[in-house]
C-alpha atoms as a PDB file:
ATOM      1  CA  UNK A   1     162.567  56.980 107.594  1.00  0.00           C
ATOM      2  CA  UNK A   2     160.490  59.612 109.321  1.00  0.00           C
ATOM      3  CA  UNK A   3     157.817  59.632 106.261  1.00  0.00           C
ATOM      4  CA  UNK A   4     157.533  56.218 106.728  1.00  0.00           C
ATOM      5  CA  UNK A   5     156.708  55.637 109.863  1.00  0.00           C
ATOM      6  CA  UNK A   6     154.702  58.675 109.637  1.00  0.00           C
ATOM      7  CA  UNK A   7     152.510  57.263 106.435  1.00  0.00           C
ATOM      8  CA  UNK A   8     152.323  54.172 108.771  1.00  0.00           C
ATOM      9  CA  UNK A   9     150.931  55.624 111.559  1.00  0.00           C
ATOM     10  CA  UNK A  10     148.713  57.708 109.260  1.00  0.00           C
ATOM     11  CA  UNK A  11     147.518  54.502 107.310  1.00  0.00           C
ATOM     12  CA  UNK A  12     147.592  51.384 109.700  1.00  0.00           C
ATOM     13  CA  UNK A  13     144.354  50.019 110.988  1.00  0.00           C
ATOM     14  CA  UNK A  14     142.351  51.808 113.678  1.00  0.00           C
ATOM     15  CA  UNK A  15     142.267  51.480 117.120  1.00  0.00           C
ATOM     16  CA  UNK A  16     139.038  51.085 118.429  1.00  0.00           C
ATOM     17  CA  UNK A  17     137.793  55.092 119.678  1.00  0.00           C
ATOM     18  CA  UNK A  18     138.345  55.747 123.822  1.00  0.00           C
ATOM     19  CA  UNK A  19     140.698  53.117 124.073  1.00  0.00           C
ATOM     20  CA  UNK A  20     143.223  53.672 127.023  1.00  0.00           C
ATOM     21  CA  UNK A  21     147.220  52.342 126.679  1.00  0.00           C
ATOM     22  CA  UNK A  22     149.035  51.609 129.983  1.00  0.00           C
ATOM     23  CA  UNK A  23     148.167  49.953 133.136  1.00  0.00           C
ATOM     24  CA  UNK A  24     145.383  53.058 133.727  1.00  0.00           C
ATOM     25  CA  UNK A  25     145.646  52.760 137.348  1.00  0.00           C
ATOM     26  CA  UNK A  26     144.964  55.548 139.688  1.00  0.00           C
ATOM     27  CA  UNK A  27     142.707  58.541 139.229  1.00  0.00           C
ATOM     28  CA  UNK A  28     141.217  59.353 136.211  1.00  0.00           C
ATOM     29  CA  UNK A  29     141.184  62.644 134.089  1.00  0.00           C
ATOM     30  CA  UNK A  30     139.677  63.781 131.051  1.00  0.00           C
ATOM     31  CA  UNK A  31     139.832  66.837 129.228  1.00  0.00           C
ATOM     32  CA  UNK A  32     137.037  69.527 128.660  1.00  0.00           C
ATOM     33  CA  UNK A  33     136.295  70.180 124.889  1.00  0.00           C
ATOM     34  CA  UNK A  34     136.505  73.608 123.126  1.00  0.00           C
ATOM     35  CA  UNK A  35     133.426  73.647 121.076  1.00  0.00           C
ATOM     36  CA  UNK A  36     135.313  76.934 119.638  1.00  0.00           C
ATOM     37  CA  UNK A  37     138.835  76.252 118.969  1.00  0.00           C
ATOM     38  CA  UNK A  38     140.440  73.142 118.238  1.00  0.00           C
ATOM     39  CA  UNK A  39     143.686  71.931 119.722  1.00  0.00           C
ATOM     40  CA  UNK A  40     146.590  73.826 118.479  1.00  0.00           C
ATOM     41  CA  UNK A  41     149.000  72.442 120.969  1.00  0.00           C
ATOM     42  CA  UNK A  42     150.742  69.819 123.654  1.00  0.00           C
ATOM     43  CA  UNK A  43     153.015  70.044 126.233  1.00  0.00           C
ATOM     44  CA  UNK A  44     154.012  67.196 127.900  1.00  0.00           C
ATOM     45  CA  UNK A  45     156.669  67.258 130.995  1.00  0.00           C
ATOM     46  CA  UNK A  46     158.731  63.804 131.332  1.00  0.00           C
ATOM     47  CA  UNK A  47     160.640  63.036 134.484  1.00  0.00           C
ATOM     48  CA  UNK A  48     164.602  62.916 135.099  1.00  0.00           C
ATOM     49  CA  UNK A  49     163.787  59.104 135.103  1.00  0.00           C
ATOM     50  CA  UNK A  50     161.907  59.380 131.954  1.00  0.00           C
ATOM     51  CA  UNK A  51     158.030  59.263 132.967  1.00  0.00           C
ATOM     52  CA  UNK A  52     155.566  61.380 131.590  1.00  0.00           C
ATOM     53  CA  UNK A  53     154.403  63.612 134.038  1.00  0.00           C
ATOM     54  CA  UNK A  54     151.818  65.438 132.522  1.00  0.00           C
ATOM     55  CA  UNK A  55     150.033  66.400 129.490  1.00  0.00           C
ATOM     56  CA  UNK A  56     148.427  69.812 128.658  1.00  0.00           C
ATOM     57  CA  UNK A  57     146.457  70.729 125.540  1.00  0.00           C
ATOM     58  CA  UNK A  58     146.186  74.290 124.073  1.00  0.00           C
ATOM     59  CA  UNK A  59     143.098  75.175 122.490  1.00  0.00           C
ATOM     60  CA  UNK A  60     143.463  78.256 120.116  1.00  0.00           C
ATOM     61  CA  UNK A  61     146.076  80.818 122.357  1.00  0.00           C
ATOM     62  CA  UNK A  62     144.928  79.159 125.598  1.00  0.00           C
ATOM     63  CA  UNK A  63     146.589  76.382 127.189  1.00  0.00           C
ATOM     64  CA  UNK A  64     143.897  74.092 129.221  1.00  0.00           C
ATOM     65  CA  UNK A  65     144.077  72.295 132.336  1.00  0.00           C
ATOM     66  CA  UNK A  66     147.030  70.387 132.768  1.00  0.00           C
ATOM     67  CA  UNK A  67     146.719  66.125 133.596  1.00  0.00           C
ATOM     68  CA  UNK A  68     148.806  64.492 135.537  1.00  0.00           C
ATOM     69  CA  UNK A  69     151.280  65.573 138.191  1.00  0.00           C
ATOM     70  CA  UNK A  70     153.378  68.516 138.796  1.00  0.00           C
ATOM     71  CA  UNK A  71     157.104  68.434 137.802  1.00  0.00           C
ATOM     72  CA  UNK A  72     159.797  67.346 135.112  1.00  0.00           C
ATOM     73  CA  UNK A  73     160.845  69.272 132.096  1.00  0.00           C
ATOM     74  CA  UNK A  74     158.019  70.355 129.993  1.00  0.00           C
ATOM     75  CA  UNK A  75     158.025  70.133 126.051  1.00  0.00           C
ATOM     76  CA  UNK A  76     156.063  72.144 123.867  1.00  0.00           C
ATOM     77  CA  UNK A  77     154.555  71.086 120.212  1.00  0.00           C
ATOM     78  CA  UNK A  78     152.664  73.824 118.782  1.00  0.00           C
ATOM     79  CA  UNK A  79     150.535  73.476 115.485  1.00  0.00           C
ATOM     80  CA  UNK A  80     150.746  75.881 112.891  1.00  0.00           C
ATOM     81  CA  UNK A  81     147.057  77.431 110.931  1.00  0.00           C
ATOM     82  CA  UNK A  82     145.103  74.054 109.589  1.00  0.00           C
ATOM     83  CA  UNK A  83     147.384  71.876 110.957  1.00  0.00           C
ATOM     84  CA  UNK A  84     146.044  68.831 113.368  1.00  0.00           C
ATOM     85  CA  UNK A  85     147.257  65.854 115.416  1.00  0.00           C
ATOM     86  CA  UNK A  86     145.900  63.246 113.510  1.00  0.00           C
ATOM     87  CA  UNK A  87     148.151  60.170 115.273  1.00  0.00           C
ATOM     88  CA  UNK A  88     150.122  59.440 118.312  1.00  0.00           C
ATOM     89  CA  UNK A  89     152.406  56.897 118.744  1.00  0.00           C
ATOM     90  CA  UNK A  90     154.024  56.009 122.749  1.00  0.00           C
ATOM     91  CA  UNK A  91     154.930  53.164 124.793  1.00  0.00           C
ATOM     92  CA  UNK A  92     154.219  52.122 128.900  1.00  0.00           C
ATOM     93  CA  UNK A  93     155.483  50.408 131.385  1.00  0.00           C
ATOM     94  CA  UNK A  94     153.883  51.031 134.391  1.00  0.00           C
ATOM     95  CA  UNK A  95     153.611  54.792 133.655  1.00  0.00           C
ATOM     96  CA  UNK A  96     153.292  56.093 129.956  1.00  0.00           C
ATOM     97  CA  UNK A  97     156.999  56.380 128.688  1.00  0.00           C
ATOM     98  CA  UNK A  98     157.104  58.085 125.261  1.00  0.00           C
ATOM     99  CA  UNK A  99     154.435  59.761 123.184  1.00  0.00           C
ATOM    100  CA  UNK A 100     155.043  60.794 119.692  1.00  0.00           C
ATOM    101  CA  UNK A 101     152.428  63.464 118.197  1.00  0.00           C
ATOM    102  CA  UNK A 102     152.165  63.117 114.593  1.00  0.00           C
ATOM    103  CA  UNK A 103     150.607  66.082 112.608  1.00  0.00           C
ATOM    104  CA  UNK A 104     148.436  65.844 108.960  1.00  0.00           C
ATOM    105  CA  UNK A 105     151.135  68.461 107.730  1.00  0.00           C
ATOM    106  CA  UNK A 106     153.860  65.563 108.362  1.00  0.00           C
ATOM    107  CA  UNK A 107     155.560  66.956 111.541  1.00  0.00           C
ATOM    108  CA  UNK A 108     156.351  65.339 114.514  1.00  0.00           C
ATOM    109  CA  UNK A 109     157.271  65.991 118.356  1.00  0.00           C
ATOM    110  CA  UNK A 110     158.723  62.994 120.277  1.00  0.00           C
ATOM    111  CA  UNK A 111     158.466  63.090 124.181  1.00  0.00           C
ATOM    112  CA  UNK A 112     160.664  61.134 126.950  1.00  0.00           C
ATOM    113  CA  UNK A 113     162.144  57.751 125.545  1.00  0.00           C
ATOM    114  CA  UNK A 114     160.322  54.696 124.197  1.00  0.00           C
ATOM    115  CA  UNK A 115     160.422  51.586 126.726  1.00  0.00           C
ATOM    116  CA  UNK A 116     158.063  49.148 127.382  1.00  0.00           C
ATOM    117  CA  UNK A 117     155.111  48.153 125.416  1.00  0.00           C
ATOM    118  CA  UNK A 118     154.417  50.305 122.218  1.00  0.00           C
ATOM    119  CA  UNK A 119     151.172  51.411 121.186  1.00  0.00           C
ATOM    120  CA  UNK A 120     149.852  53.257 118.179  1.00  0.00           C
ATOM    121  CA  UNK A 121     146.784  55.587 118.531  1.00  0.00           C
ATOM    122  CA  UNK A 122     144.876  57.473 115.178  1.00  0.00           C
ATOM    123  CA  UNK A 123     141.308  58.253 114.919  1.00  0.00           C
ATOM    124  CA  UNK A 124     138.773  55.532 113.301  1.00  0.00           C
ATOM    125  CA  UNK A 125     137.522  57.806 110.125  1.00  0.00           C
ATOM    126  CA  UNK A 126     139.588  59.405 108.164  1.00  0.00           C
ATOM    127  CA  UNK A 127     139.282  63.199 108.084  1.00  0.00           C
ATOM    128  CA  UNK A 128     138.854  63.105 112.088  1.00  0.00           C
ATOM    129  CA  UNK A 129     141.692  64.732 114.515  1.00  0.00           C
ATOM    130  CA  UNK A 130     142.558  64.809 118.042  1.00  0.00           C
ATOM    131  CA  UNK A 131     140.217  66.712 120.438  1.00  0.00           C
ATOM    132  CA  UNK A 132     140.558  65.694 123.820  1.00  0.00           C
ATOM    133  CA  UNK A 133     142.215  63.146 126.205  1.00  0.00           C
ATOM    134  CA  UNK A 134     141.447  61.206 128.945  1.00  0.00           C
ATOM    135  CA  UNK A 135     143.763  58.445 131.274  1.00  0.00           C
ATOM    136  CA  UNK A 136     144.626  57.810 134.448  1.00  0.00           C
ATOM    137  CA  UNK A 137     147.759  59.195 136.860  1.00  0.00           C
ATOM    138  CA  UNK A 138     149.370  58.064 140.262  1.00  0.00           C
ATOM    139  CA  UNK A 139     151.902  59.678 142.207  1.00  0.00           C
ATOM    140  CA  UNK A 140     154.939  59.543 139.712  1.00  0.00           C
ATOM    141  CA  UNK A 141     152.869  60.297 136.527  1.00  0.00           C
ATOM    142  CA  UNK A 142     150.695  59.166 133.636  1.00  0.00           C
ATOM    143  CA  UNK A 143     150.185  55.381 134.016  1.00  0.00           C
ATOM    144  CA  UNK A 144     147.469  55.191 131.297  1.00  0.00           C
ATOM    145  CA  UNK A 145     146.052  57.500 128.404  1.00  0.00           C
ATOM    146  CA  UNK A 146     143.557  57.819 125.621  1.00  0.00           C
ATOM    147  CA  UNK A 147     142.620  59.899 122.739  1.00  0.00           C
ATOM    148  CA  UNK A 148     139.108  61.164 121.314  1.00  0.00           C
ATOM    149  CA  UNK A 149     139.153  62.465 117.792  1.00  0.00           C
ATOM    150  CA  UNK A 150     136.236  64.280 115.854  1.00  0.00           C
ATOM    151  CA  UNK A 151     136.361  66.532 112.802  1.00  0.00           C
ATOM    152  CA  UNK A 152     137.866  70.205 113.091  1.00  0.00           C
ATOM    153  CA  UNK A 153     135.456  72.814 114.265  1.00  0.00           C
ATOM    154  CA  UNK A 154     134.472  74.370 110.854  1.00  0.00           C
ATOM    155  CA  UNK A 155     134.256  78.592 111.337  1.00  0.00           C
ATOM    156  CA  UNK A 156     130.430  78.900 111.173  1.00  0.00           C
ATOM    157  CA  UNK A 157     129.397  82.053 108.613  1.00  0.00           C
ATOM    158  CA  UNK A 158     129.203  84.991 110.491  1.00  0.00           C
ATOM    159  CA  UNK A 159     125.014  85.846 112.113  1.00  0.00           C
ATOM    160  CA  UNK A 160     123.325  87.962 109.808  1.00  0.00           C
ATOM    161  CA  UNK A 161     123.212  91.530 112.080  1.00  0.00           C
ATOM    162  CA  UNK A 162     119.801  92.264 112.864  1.00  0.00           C
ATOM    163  CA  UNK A 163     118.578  95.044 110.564  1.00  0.00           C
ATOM    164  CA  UNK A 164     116.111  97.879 111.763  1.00  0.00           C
ATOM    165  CA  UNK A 165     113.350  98.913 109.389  1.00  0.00           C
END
């Protein structure tokens, strides 16, 4: 079942790129990109009533800023060496209620429970993975999110040294 709905979420059609799910009411975030590490990975924190509260990327051993609002029990997905988030899955009501991280390597991390209106998220070329986020939060939590994928940072050859003659 779970390679199923993973190949489906791998293989179904595009969403259009910087699309936001939810109502996206409320002030808006967006994360800063790492033009030296890419994400290797998410918390998220849901609420006792199951919202999610915020989401925080980690980029190489640092964890970023975290979006959204303070509190809940926080989650942690962490990606192992070449492996990517290359599809999300979640659902909203009002506030985002369940996210599902998909990996290329075939793992998965579900957060909070799945209510409300589903949505499916994956980048619109293949060979392109999550890099940043962006949405929208009010007092209780998340109440809309979006994705931006690019291709992984490739490690650039190390700089010749310069020489003396």
């Amino acid at each position: 079942m779970l390679l199923w709905l993973t190949l489906t979420v791998l293989w179904s059609t595009p969403c259009w790129a910087y699309q936001m799910y939810g109502y996206a009411t409320g002030t808006y975030f967006s994360s800063t990109p790492d033009n030296t590490n890419d994400i290797s990975g998410i918390r998220v924190s849901v609420s006792p009533i199951g919202i999610i509260k915020s989401v925080q990327l980690r980029y190489g051993s640092n964890w970023g800023r975290m979006y959204g609002v303070p509190g809940g029990w926080a989650t942690e997905f962490l990606l192992g060496p070449d492996e990517y988030i290359v599809g999300l899955v979640g659902s909203h009501r009002i506030y985002i209620r369940y996210l599902v991280v998909y990996s290329n390597l075939g793992r998965s991390a579900p957060f909070g429970m799945e209510s409300g209106y589903s949505f499916r998220a994956s980048p619109s070329d293949p060979g392109k993975i999550l890099t940043g986020l962006f949405g929208q939060t009010q007092a209780l939590g998340i109440t809309g999110i979006g994705f931006m994928w690019d291709y992984p940072l490739v490690d650039q050859p190390p700089t010749p040294s310069n020489k003396t003659r």
